[in-house]
C-alpha atoms as a PDB file:
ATOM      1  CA  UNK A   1       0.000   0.000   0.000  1.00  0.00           C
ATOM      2  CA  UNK A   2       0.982   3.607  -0.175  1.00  0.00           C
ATOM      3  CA  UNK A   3       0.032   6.444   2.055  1.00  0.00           C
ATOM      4  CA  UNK A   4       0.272   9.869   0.044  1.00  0.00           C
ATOM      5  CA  UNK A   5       0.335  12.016   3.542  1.00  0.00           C
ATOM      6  CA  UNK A   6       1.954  15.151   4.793  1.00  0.00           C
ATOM      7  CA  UNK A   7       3.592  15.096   7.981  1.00  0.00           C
ATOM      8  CA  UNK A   8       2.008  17.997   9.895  1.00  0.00           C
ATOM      9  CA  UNK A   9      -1.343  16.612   8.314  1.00  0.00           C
ATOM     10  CA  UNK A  10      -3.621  15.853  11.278  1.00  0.00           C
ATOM     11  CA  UNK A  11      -5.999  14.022   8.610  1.00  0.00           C
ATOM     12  CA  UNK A  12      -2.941  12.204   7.638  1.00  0.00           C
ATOM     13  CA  UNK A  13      -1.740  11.656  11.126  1.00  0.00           C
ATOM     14  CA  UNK A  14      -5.328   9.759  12.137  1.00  0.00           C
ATOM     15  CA  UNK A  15      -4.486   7.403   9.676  1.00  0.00           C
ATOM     16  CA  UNK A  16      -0.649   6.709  10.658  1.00  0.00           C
ATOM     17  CA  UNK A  17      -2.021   6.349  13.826  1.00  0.00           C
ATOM     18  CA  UNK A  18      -4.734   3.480  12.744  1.00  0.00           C
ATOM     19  CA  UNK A  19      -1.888   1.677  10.459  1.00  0.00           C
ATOM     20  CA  UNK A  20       0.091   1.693  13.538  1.00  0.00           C
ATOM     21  CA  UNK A  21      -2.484   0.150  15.891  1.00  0.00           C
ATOM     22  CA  UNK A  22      -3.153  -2.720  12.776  1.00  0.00           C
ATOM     23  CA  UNK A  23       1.053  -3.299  12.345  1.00  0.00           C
ATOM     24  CA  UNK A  24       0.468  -2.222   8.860  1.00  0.00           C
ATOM     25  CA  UNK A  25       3.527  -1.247   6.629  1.00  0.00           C
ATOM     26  CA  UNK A  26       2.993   1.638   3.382  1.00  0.00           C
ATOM     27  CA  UNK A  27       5.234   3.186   1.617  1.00  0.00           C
ATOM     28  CA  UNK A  28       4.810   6.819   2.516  1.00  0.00           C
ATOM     29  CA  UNK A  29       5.049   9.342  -0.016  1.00  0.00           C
ATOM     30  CA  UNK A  30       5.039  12.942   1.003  1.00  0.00           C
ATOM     31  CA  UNK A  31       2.816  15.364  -0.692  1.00  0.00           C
ATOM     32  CA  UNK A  32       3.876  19.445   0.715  1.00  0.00           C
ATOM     33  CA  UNK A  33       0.666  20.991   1.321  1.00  0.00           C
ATOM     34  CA  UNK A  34       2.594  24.277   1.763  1.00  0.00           C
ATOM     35  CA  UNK A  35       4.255  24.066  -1.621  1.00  0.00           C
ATOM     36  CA  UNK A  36       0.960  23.559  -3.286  1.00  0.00           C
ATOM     37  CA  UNK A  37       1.837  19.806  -4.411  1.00  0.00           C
ATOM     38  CA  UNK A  38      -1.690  18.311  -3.513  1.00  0.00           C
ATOM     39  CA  UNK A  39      -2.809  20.962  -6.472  1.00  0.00           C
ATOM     40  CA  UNK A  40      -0.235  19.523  -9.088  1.00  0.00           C
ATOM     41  CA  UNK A  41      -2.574  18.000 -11.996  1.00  0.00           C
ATOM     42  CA  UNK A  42      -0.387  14.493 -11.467  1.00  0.00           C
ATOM     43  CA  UNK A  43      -1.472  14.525  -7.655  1.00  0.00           C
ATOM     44  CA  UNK A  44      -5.279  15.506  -8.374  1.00  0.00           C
ATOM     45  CA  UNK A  45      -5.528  13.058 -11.343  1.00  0.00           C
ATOM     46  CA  UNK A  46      -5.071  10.450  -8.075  1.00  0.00           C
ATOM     47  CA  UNK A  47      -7.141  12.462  -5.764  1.00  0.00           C
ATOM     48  CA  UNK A  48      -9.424  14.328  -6.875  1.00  0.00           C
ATOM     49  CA  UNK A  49     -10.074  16.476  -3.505  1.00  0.00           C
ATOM     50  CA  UNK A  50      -6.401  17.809  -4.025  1.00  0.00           C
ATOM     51  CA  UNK A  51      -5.689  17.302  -0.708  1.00  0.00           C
ATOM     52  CA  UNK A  52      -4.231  14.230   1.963  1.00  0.00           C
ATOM     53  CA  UNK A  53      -4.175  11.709   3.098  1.00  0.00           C
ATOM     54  CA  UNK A  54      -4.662   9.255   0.058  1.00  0.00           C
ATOM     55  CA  UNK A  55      -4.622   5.648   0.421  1.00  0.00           C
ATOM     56  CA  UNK A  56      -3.578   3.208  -2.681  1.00  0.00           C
ATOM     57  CA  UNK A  57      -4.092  -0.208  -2.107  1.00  0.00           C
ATOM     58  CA  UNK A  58      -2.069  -3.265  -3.359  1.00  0.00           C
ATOM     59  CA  UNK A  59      -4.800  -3.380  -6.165  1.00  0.00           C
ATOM     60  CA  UNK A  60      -4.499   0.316  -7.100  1.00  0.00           C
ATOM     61  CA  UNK A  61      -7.593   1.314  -5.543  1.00  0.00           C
ATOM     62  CA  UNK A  62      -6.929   4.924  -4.150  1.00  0.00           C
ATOM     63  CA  UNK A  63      -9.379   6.511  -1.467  1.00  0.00           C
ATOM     64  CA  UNK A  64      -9.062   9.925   0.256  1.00  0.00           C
ATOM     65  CA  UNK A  65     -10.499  10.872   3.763  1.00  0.00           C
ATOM     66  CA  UNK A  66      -9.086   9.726   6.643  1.00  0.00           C
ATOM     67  CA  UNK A  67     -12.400   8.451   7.869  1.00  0.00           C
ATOM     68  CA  UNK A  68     -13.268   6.114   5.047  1.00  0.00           C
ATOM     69  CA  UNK A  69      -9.399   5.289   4.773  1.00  0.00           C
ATOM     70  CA  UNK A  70      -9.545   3.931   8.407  1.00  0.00           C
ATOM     71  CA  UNK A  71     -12.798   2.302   7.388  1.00  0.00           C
ATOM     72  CA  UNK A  72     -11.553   0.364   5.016  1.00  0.00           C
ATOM     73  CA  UNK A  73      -8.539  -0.888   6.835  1.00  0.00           C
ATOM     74  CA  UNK A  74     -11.203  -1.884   9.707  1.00  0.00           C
ATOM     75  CA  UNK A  75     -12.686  -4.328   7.456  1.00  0.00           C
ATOM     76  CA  UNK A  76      -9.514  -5.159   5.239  1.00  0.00           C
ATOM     77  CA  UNK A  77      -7.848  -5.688   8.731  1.00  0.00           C
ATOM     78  CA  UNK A  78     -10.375  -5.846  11.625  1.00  0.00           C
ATOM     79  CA  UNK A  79      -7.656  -6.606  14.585  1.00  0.00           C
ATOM     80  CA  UNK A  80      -6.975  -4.782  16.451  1.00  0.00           C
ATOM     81  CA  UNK A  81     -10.516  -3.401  16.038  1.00  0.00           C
ATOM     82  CA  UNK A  82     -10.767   0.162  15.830  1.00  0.00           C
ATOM     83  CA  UNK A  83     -14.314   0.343  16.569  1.00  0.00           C
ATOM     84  CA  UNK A  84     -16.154  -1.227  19.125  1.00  0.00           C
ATOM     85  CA  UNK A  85     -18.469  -4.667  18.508  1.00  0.00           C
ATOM     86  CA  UNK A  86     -21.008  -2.754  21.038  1.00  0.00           C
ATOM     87  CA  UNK A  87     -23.591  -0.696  19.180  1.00  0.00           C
ATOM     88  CA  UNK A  88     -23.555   2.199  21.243  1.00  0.00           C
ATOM     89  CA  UNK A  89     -19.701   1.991  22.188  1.00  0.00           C
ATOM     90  CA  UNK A  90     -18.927   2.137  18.234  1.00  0.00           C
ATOM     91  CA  UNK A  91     -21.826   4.907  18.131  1.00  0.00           C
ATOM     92  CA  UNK A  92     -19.928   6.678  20.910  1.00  0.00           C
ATOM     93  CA  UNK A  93     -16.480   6.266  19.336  1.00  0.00           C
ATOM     94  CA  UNK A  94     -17.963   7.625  15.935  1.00  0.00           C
ATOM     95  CA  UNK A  95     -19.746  10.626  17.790  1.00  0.00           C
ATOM     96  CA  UNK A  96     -15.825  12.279  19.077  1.00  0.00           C
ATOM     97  CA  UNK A  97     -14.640  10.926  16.098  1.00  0.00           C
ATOM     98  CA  UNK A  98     -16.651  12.801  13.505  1.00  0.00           C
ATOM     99  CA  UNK A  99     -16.710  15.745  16.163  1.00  0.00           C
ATOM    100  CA  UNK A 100     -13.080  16.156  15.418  1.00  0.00           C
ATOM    101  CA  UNK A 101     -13.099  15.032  11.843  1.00  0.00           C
ATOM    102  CA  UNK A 102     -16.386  17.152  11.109  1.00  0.00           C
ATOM    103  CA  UNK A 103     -16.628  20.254  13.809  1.00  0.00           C
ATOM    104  CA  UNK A 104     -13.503  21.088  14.620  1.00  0.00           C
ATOM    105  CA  UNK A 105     -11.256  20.408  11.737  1.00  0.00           C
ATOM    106  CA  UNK A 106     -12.800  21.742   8.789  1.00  0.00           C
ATOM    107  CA  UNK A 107     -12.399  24.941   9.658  1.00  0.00           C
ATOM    108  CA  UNK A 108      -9.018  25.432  10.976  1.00  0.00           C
ATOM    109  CA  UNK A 109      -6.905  23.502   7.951  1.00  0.00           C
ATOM    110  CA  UNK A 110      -4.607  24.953   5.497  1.00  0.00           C
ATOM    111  CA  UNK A 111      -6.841  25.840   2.833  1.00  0.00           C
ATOM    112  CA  UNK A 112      -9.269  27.838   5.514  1.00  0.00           C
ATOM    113  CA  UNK A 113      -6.573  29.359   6.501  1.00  0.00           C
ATOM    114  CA  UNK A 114      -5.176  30.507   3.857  1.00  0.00           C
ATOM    115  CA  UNK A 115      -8.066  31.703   2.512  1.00  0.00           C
ATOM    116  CA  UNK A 116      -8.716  34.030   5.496  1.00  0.00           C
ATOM    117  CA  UNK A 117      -4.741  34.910   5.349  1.00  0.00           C
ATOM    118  CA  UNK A 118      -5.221  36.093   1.258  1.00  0.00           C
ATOM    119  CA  UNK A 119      -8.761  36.386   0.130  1.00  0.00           C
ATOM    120  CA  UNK A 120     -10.076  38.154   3.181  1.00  0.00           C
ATOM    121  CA  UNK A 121      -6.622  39.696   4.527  1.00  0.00           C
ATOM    122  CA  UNK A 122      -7.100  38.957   8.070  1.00  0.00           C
ATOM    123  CA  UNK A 123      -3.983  39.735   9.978  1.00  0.00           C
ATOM    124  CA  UNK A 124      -1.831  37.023  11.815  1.00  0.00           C
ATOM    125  CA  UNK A 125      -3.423  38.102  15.151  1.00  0.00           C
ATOM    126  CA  UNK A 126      -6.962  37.706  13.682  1.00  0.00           C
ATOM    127  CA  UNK A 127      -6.136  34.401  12.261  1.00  0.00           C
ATOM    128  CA  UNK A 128      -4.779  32.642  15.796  1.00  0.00           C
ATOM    129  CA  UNK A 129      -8.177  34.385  17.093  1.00  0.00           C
ATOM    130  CA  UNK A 130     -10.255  32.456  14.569  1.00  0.00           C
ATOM    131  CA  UNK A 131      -8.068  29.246  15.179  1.00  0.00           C
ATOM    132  CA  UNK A 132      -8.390  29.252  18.709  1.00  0.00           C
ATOM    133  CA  UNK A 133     -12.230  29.866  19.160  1.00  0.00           C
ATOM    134  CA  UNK A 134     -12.990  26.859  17.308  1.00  0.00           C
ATOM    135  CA  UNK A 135     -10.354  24.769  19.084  1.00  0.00           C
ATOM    136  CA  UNK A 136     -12.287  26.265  21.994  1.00  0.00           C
ATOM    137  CA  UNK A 137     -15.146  25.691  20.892  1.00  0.00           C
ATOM    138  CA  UNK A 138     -14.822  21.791  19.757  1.00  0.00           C
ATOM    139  CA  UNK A 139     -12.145  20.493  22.581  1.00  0.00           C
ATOM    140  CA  UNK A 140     -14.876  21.785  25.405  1.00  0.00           C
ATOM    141  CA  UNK A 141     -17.598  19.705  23.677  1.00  0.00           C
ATOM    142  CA  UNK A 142     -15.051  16.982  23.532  1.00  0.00           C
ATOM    143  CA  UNK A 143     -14.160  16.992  27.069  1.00  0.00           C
ATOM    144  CA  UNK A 144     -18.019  17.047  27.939  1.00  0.00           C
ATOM    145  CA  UNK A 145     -18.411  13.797  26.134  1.00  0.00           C
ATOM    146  CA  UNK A 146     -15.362  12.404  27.472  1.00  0.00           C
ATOM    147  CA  UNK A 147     -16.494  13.365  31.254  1.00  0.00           C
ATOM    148  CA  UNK A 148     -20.034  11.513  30.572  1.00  0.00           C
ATOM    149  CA  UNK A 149     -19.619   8.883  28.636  1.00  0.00           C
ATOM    150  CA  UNK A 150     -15.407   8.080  28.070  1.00  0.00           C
ATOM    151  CA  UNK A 151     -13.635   5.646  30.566  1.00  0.00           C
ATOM    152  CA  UNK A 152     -10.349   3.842  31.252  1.00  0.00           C
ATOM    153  CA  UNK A 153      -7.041   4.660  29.612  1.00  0.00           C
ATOM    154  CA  UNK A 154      -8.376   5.740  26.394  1.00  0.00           C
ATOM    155  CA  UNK A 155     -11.361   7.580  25.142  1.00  0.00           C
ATOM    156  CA  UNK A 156     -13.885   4.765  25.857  1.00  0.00           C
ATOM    157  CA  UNK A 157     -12.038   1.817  27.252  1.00  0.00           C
ATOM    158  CA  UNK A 158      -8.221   0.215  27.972  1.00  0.00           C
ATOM    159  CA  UNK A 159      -8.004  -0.308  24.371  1.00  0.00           C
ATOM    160  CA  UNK A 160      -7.569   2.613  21.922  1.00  0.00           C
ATOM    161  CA  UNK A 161     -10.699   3.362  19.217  1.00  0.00           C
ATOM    162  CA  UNK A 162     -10.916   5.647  16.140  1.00  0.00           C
ATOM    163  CA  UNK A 163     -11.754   8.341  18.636  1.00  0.00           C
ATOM    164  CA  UNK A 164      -8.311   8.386  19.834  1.00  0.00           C
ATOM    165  CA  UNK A 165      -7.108   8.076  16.325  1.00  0.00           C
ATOM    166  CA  UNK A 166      -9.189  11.633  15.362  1.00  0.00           C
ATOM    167  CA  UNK A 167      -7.944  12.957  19.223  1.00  0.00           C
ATOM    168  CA  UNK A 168      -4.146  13.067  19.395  1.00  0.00           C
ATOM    169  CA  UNK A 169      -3.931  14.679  16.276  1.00  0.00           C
ATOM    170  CA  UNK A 170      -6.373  17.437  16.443  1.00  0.00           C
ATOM    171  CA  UNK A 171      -4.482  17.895  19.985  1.00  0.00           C
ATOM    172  CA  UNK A 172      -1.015  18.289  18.685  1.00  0.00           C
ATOM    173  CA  UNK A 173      -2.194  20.784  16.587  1.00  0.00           C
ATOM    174  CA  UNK A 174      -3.914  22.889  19.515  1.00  0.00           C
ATOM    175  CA  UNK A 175      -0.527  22.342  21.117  1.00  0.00           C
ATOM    176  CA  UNK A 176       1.681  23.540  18.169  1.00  0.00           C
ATOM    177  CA  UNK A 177      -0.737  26.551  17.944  1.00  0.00           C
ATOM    178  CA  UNK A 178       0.247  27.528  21.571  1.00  0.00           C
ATOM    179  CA  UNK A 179      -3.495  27.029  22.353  1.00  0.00           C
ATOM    180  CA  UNK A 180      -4.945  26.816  26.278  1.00  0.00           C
ATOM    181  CA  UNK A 181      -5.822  22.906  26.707  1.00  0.00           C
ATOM    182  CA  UNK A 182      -5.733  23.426  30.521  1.00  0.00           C
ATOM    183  CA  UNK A 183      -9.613  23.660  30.484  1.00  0.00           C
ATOM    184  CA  UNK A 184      -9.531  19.976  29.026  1.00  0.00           C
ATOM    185  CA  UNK A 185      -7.918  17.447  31.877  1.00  0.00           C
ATOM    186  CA  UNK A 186     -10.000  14.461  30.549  1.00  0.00           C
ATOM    187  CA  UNK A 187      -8.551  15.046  27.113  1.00  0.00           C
ATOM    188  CA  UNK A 188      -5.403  15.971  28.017  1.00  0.00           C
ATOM    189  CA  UNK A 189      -5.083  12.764  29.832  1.00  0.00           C
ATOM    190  CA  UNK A 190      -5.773  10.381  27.409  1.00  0.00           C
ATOM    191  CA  UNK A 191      -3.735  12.616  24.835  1.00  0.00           C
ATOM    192  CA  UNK A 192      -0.633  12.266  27.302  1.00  0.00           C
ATOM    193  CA  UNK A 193      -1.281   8.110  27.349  1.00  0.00           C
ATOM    194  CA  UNK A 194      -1.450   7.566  24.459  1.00  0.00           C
ATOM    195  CA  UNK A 195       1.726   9.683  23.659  1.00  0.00           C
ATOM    196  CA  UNK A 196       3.030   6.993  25.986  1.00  0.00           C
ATOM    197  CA  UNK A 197       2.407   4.182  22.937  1.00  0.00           C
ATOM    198  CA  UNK A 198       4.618   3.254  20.828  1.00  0.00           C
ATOM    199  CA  UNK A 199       2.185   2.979  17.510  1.00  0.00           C
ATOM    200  CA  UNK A 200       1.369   6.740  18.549  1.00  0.00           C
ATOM    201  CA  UNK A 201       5.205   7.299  18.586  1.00  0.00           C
ATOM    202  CA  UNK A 202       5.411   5.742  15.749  1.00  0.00           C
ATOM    203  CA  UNK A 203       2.644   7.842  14.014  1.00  0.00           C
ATOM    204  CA  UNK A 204       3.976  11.059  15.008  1.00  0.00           C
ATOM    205  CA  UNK A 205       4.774  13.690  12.854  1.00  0.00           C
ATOM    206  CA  UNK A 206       8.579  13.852  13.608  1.00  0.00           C
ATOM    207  CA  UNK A 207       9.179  10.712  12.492  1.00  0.00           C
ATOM    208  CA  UNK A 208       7.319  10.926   8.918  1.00  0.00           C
ATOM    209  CA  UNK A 209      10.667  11.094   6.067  1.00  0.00           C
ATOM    210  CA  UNK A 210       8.797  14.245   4.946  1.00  0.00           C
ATOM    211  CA  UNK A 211       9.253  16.056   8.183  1.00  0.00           C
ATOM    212  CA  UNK A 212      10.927  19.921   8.368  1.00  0.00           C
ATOM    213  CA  UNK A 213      11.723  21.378  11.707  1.00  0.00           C
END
């Protein structure tokens, strides 16, 4: 398989993390999101979405999306399992996931960003405003969840999920952005054991080939 992925991705970084947890090898190509590679007309005649990660299978089959991607290895590869045989467990692990993936992501990546940096000119100050709100915003309804419904080690359970998968990265990037986590001790928690783990080690984005200091 190869994994088209940038290493300060957090899309990319969810599914590191998952091929991790399943002992799955790729060979990682980078694709520099700040160079404007995932808008090259060889990179969007594999994915379409110009953007990363992008999974190619050992048939050729390519799919975009980190959700989907980690999907697919789920039922490719279903041990470890990434989601939960319980109904409302998996439901659970799905809900933070697709918080992250759906509420809190979106509009904080690059190509936000960039957009409010050159088509609406909003100064450097304005833009860590914007960022931080909705990191705000999303890690409080996070920590909510994880204060009703999470338990043991992990988001829901000794065993890590695709809500852990979506969590460490969208953390790291709260962290890089000198963002206030202290309000968040549940997810801070399970961010700092899993750190612990080696297939999150593994995962990280200083230790992709691609990565720049």
């Amino acid at each position: 398989m190869q994994l088209y992925s940038f290493y300060n991705s957090s899309t990319s970084y969810r599914v590191r993390i998952a091929l991790a947890l399943k002992g799955l090898s790729v060979d990682y190509q980078g694709v520099n999101l700040r160079a404007g590679e995932q808008r090259q007309n060889d990179y969007r005649a594999l994915n379409p979405a110009a953007g990363v990660p992008l999974l190619v299978d050992d048939e050729g089959n390519g799919l975009g999306q980190s959700l989907a991607i980690i999907d697919y290895l789920e039922a490719l590869h279903p041990e470890p399992p990434l989601l939960p045989a319980e109904p409302l467990l998996r439901a659970r692990a799905l809900e933070l996931a697709n918080l992250i993936a759906c509420d809190i992501h979106p509009v904080n990546n690059l190509r936000v960003r960039n957009y409010l940096a050159n088509e609406l000119s909003l100064s450097e100050d304005q833009q860590e405003r914007w960022y931080r709100h909705w990191i705000a915003e999303g890690l409080a309804a996070a920590e909510a969840l994880l204060v009703r419904h999470g338990f043991g080690d992990y988001c829901f359970g000794d065993a890590p999920t695709v809500a852990d998968c979506c969590l460490v990265p969208q953390v790291a990037n709260g962290i890089r952005m000198n963002c206030d986590l202290t309000p968040y001790s549940r997810v801070m928690a399970v961010y700092q054991h899993c750190q612990r783990q080696p297939a999150f080690q593994q995962a990280a984005p200083d230790q992709q080939p691609d990565f720049a200091s």
